[in-house]
Protein backbone atom coordinates (compact mmCIF):
# COMPACT_ATOMS: atom_id res chain seq x y z
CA UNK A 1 27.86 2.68 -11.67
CA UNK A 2 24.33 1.58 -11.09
CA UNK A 3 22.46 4.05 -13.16
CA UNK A 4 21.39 2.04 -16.37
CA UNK A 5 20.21 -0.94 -13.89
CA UNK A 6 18.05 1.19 -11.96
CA UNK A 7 16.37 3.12 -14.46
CA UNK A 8 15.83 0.15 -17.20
CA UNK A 9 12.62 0.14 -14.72
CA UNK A 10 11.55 3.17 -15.27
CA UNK A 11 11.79 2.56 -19.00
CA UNK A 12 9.74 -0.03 -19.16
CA UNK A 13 7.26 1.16 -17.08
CA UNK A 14 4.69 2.19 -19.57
CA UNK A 15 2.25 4.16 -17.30
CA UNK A 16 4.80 6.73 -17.33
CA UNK A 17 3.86 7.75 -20.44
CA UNK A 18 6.36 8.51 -22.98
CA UNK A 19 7.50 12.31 -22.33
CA UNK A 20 8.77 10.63 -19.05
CA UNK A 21 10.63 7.87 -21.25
CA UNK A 22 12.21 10.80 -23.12
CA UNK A 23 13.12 12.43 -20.23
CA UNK A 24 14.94 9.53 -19.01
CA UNK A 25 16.85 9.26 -22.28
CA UNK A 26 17.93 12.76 -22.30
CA UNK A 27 19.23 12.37 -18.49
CA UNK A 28 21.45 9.51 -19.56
CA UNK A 29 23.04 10.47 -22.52
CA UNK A 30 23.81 13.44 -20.25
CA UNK A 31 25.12 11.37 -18.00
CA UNK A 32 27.18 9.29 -20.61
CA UNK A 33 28.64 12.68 -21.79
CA UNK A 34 29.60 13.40 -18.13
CA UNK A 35 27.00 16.63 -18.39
CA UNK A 36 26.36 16.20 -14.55
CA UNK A 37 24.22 18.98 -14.60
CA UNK A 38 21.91 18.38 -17.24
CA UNK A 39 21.53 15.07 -15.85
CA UNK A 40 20.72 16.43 -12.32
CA UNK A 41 17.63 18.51 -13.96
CA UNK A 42 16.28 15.25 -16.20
CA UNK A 43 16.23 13.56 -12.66
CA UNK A 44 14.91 16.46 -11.02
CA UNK A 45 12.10 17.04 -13.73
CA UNK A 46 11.09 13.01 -13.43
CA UNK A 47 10.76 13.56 -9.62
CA UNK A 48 8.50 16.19 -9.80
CA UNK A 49 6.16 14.40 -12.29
CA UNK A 50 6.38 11.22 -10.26
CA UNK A 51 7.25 11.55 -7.14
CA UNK A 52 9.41 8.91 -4.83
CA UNK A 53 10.34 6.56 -7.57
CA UNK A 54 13.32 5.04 -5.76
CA UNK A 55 15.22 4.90 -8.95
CA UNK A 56 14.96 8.78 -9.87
CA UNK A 57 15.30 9.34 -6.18
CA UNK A 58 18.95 7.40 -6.27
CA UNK A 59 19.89 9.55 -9.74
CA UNK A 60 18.85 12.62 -8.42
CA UNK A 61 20.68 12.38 -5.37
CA UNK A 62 23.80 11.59 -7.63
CA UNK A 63 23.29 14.34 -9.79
CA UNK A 64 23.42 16.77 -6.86
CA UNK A 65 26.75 14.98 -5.47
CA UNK A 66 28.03 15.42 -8.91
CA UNK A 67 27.69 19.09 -9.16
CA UNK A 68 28.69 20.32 -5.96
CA UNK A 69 25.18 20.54 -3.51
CA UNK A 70 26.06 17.73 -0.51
CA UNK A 71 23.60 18.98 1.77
CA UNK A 72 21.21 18.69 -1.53
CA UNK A 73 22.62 15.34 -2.29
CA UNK A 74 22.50 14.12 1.74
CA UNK A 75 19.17 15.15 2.02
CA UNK A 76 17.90 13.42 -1.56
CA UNK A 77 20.13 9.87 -0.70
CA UNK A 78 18.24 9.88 3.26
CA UNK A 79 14.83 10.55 1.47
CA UNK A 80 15.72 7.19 -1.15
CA UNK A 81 17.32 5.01 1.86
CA UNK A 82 14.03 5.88 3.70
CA UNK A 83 12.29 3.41 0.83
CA UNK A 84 15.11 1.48 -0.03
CA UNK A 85 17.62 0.76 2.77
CA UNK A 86 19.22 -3.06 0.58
CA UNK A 87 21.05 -0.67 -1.85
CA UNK A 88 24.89 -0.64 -1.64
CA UNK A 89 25.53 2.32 -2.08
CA UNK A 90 28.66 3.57 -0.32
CA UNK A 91 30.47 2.16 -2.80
CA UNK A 92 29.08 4.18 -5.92
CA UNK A 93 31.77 6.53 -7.18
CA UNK A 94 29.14 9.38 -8.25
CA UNK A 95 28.85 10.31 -4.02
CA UNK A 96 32.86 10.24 -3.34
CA UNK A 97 32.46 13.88 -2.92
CA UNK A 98 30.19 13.74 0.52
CA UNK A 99 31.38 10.44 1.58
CA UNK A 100 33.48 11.70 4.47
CA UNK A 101 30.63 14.05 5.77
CA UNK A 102 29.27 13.35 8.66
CA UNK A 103 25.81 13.25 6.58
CA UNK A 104 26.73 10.62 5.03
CA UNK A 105 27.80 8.60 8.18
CA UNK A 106 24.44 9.20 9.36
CA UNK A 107 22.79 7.93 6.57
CA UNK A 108 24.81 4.50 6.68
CA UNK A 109 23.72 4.19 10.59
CA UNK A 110 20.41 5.14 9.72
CA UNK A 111 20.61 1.91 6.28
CA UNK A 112 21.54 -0.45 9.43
CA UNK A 113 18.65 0.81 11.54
CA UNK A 114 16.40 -0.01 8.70
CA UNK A 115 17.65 -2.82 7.61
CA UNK A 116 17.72 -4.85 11.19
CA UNK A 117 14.84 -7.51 12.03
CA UNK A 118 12.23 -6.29 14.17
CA UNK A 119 10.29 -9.86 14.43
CA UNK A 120 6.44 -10.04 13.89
CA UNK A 121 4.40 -10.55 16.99
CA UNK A 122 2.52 -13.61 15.56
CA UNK A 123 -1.00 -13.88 17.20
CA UNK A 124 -2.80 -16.69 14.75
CA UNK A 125 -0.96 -19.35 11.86
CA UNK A 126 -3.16 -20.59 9.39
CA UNK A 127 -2.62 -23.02 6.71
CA UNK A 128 -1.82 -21.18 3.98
CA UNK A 129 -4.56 -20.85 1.16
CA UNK A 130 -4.04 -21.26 -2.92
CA UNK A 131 -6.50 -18.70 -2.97
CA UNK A 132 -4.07 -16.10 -1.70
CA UNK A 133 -5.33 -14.35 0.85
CA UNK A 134 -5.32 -10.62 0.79
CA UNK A 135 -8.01 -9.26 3.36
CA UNK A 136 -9.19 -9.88 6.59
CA UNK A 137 -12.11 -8.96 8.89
CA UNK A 138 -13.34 -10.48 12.09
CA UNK A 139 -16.70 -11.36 13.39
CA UNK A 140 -17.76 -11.11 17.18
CA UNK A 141 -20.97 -13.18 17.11
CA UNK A 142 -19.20 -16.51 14.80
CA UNK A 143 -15.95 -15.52 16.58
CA UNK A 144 -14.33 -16.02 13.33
CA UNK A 145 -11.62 -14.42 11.02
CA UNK A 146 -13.25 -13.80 7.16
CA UNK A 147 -10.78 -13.72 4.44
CA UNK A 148 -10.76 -13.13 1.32
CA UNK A 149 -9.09 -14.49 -1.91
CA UNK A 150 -7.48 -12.86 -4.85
CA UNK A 151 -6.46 -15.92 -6.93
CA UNK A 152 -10.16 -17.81 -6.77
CA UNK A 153 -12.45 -14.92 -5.36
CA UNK A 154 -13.74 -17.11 -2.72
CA UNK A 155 -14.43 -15.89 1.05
CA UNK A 156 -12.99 -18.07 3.37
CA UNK A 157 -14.07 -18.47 7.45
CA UNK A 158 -11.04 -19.34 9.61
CA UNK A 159 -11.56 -20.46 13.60
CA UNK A 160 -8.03 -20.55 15.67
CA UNK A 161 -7.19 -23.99 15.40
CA UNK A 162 -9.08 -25.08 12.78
CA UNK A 163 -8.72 -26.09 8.60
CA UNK A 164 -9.93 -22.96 6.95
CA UNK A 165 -13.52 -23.51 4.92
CA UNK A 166 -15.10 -22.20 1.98
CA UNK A 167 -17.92 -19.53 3.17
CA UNK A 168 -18.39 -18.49 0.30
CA UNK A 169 -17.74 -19.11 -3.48
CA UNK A 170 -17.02 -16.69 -6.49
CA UNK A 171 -19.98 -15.75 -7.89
CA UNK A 172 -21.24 -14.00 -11.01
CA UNK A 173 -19.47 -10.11 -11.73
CA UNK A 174 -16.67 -11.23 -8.73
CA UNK A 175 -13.24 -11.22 -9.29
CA UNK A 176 -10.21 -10.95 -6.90
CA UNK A 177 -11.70 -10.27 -3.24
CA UNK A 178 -9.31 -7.03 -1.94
CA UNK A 179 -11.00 -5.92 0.91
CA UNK A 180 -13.27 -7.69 3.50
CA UNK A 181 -15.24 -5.85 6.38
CA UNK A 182 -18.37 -7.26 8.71
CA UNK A 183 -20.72 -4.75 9.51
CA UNK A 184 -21.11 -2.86 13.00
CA UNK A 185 -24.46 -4.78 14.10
CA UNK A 186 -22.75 -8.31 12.51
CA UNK A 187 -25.62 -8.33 10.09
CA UNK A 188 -23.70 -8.30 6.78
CA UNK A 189 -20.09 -8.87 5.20
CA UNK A 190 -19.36 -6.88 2.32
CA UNK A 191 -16.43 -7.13 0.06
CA UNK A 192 -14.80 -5.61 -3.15
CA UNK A 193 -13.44 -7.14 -6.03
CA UNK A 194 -11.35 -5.98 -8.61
CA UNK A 195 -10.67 -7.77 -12.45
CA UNK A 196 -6.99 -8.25 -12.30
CA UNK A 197 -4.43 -10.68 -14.15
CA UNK A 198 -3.93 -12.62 -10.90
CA UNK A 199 -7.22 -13.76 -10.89
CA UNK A 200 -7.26 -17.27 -12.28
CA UNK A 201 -10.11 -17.21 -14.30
CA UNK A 202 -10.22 -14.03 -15.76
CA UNK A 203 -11.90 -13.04 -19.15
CA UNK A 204 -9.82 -10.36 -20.75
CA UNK A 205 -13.35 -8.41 -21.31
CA UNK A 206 -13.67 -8.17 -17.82
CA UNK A 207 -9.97 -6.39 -17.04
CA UNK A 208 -10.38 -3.42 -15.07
CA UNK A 209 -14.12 -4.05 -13.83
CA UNK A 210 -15.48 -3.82 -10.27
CA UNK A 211 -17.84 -5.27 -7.70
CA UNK A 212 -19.25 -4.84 -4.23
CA UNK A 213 -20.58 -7.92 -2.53
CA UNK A 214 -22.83 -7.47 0.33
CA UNK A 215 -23.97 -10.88 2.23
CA UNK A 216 -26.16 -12.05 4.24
CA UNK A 217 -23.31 -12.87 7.89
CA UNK A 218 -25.51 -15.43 9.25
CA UNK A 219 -27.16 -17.08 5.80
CA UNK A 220 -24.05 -16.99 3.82
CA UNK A 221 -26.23 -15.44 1.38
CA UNK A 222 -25.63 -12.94 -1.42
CA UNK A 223 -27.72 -10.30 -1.14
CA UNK A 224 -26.60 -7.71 -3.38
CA UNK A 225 -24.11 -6.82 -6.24
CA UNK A 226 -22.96 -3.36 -7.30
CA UNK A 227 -20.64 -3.11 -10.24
CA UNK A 228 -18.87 -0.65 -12.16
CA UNK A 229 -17.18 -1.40 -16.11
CA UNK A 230 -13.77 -1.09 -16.74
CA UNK A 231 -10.76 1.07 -15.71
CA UNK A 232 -11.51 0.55 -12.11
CA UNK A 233 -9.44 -0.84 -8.69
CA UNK A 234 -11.41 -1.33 -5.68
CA UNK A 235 -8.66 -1.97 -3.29
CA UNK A 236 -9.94 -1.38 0.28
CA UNK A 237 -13.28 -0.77 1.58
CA UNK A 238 -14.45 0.41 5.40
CA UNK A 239 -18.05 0.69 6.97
CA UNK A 240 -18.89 3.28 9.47
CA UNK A 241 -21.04 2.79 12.29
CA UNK A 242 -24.39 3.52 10.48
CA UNK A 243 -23.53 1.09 8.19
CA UNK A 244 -22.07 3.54 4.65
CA UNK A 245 -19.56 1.69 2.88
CA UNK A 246 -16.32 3.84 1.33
CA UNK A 247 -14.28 2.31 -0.93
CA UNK A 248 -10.76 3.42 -2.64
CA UNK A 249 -10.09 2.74 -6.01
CA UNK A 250 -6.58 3.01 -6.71
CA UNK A 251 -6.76 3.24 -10.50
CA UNK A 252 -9.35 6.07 -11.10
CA UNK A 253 -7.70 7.49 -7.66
CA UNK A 254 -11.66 8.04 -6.98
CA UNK A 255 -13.16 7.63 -3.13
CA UNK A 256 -16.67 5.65 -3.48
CA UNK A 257 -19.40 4.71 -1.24
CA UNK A 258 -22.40 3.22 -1.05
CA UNK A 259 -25.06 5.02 1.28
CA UNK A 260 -27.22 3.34 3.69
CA UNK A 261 -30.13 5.55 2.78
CA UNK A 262 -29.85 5.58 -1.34
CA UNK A 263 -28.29 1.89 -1.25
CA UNK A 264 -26.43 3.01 -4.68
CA UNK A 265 -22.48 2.78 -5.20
CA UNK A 266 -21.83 6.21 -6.34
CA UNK A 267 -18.39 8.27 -6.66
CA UNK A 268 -18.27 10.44 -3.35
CA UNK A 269 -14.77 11.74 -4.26
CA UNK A 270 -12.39 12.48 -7.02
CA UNK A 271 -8.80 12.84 -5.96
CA UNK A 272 -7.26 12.02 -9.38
CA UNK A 273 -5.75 15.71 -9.34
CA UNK A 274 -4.40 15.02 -5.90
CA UNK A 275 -3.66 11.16 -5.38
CA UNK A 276 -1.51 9.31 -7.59
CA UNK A 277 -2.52 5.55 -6.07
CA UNK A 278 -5.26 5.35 -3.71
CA UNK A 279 -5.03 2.33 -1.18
CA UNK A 280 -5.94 1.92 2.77
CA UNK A 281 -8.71 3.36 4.35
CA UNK A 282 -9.37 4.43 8.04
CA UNK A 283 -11.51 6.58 10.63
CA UNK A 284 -10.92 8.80 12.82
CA UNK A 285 -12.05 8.46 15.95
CA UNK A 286 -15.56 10.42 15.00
CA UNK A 287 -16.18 9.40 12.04
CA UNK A 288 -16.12 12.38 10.47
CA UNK A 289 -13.32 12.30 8.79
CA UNK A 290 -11.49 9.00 6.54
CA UNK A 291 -7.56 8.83 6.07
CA UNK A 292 -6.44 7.63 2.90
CA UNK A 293 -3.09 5.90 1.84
CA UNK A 294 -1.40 7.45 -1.27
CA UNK A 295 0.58 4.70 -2.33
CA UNK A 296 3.27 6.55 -4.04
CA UNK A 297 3.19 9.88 -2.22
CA UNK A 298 1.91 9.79 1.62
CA UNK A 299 -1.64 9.92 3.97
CA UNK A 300 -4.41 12.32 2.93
CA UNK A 301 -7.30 13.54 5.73
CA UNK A 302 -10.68 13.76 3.93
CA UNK A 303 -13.06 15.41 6.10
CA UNK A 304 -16.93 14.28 4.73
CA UNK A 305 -18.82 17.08 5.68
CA UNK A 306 -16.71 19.94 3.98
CA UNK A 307 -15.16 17.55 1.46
CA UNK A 308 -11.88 19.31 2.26
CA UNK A 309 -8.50 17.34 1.81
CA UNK A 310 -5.07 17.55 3.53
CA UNK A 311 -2.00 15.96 3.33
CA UNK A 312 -0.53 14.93 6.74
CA UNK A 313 2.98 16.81 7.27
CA UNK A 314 5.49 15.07 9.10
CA UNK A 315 8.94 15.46 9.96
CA UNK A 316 12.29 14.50 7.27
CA UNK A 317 12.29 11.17 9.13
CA UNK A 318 9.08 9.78 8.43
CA UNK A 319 8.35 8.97 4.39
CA UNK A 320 4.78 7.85 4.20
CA UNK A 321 5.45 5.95 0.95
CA UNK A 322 4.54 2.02 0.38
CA UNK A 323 1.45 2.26 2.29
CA UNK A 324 -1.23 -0.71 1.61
CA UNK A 325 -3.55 -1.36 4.64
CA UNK A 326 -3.88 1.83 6.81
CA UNK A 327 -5.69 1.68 10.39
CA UNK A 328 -6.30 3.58 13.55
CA UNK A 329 -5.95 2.76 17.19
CA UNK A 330 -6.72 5.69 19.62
CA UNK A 331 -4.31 8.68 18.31
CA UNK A 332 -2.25 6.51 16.41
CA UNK A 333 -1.81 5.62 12.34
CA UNK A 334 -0.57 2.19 11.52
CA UNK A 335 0.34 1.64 8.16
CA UNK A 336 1.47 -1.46 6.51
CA UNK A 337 4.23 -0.95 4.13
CA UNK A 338 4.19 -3.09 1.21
CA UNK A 339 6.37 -0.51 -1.14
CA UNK A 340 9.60 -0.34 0.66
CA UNK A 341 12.61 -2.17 1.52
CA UNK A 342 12.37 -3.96 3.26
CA UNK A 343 8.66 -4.00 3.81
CA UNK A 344 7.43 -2.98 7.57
CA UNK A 345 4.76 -2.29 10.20
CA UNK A 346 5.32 1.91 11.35
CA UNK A 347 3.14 3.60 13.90
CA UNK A 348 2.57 7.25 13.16
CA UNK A 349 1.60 9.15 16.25
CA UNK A 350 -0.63 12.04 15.56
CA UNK A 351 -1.44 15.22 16.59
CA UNK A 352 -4.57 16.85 18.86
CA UNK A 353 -5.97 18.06 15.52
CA UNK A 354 -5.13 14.45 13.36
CA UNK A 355 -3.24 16.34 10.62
CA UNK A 356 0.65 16.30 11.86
CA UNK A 357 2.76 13.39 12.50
CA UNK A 358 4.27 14.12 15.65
CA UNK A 359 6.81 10.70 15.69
CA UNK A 360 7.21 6.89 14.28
CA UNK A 361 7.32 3.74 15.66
CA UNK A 362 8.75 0.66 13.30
CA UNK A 363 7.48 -2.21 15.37
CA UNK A 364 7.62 -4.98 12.59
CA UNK A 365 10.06 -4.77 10.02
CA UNK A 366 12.23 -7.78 7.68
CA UNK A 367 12.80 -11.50 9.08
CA UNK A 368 9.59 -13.44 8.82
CA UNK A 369 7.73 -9.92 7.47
CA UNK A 370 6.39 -11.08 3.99
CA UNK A 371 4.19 -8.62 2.45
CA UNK A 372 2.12 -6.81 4.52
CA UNK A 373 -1.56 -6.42 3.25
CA UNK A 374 -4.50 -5.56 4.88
CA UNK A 375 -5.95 -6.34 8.61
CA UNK A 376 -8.63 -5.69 11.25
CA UNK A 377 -8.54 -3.72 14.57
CA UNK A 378 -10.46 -5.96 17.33
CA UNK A 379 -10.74 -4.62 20.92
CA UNK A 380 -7.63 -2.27 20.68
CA UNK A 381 -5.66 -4.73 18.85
CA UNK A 382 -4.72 -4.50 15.42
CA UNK A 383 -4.48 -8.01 13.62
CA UNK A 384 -3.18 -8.36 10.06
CA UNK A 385 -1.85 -10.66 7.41
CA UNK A 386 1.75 -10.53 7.45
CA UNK A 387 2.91 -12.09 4.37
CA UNK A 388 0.26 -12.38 1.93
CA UNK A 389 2.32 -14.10 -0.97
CA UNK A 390 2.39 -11.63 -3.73
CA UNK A 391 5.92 -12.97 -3.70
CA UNK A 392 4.66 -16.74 -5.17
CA UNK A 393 3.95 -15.58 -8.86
CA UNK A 394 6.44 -16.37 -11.14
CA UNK A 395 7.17 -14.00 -14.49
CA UNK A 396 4.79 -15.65 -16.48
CA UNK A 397 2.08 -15.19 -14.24
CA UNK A 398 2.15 -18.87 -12.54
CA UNK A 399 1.48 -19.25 -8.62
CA UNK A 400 3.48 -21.25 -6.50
CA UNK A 401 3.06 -21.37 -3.20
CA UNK A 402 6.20 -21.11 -1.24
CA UNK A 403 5.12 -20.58 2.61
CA UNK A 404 3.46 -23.08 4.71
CA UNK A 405 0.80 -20.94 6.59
CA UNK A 406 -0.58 -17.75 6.96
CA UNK A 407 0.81 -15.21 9.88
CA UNK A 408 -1.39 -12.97 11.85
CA UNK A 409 0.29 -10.82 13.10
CA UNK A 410 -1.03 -8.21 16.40
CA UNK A 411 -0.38 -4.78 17.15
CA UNK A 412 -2.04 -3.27 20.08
């Protein structure tokens, strides 16, 4: 029985607030006391509050295999093997009741589909970086790849086949660099930083704050700094054509930009009633409207001249959970899944309209896959950072590298 394991998480998670922990308790004593149905509704109540927590997920689809729903309990186990396919769980006694469905054999071929190595198609190795490299952009006119650093907040310039340098250095209100972008007319780089523990030298007053960098491409040069106090995540940023930079900020759940006419960072968006993690941004093909990466929950269309949102539908198949970097080629999504297991590389196909997902695509998935970050689409071709290593902190905090280089990985 692998209840108590799994939810021990979800205890000591404390941004679920304690009615959730209560909630929890409640649902396992029930359990305990073999009152399968009680514990079915704790589950079900947690999942509604917090949706796709892969430990509630597994519970709940116990719960209905418990007290006699197996299409309930099929559908709720496909929906948790969707964003975790390493769990054993044909062995678990609660789901002896549906095991010789034929719903259930399709959900074992379906854990070996997801679980087989679909290699990375590995376009650029770099030596990898102490600095931990999170972002990437490219420029045209230095024919250079940008990156940027969350352990020392420095911007690094990388040529194919040579040592990564310093471009620039951390300066003043910086902190981790978490997304990268160079400008349409290769003028400027900007980048956003965000005051987090794995930034080396953080000052515990700082936790929480942001910054926007804008340089100077050909100087080097800072130009300008926009900052925001605390209980803030600039994760991603993107520039249009005209040169307006959006931003996501994944702890307010808040879509910001900066506007090429005001030249002030201002809140553009609030989606805190809507979005429960904000992460990747990307275009469609006009401009007119940004996609945005729910971390926990799926891909929102914001359309900027309305300011109307919608949540992408998309077949039982397709669970748009995990999503870090999110980017666009033609009539195609790409996200970069960072929250599942294992993690992966899935092309969504859209619709005429850009609001339905018509079909998926894994096309990088396990094997040399690390963790999946953030990239940039060149010509057609989407290159990103395959295995930032998120994986090299220890408990306490400490960073050891464990990888030898960088992969860049290409998508076209």
């Amino acid at each position: 029985m692998k209840k108590l394991l799994l939810l021990i998480v979800l205890v000591s998670n404390v941004s679920f607030g304690q009615s959730l922990r209560e909630i929890y308790q409640e649902g396992m004593k029930a359990y305990e006391e073999k009152n399968y149905q009680l514990f079915k509704e704790k589950m079900y109540t947690i999942d509604t509050m917090r949706p796709n927590y892969p430990p509630v997920v597994y519970n709940l689809a116990g719960g209905y295999a418990l007290t006699g729903n197996p299409e309930a309990s099929i559908q709720t186990l496909r929906k948790y093997i969707l964003m975790d396919a390493t769990q054993d769980f044909s062995a678990d006694s609660d789901f002896e009741s549906i095991t010789d469905t034929d719903g259930f054999s399709e959900i074992v071929k379906l854990q070996k589909e997801l679980t087989r190595e679909l290699p990375v198609q590995a376009a650029y190795e770099f030596p990898i970086l102490a600095s931990h490299s999170e972002c990437i952009t490219w420029s045209k006119k230095q024919k250079a790849f940008f990156m940027g650093g969350v352990r020392d907040g420095k911007i690094w310039k990388v040529k194919d086949g040579e040592q990564p340098v310093v471009w620039a250095e951390s300066p003043e209100n910086s902190w981790a660099v978490m997304g990268i972008e160079v400008s349409a007319d290769e003028k400027t780089l900007w980048a956003c930083t965000s005051a987090m523990d794995n930034f080396k030298d953080l000052n515990e007053e700082d936790k929480g704050k942001v910054s926007v960098l804008k340089y100077d491409l050909k100087k080097g040069e800072l130009i300008e700094t926009f900052s925001l106090p605390p209980n803030h995540n600039f994760g991603d940023l993107i520039l249009d054509s005209s040169g307006n930079v959006y931003l996501s900020d994944g702890t307010a759940n808040q879509l910001w930009w900066i506007s090429r006419e005001t030249g002030k960072l201002e809140m553009l968006k609030d989606f805190s009633g809507t979005i429960l993690n904000m992460q990747g941004l990307t275009f469609n093909k006009d401009e007119s409207a940004i996609y945005l990466s729910d971390y926990i929950d799926g891909i929102y269309k914001f359309t900027l001249g309305s300011g109307s949102v919608q949540k992408l539908s998309a077949t039982s198949d397709v669970l748009l959970k995990g999503i870090d970097g999110l980017y666009r080629i033609g009539n195609v999504l790409i996200g970069l899944h960072n929250g599942t297991k294992p993690n992966r590389i899935v092309k969504y196909f859209l619709d005429d309209q850009g609001t339905d997902i018509l079909k998926k695509e894994i096309v990088a998935q396990d094997g040399i896959l690390g963790e999946p970050t953030q990239g940039t689409v060149l010509n057609g071709t989407l290159f990103y950072i395959s295995n930032s290593p998120w994986t090299s902190y220890d408990q306490e905090g400490n960073f050891n590298i464990k990888e030898e280089n960088i992969i860049i990985g290409q998508i076209k």
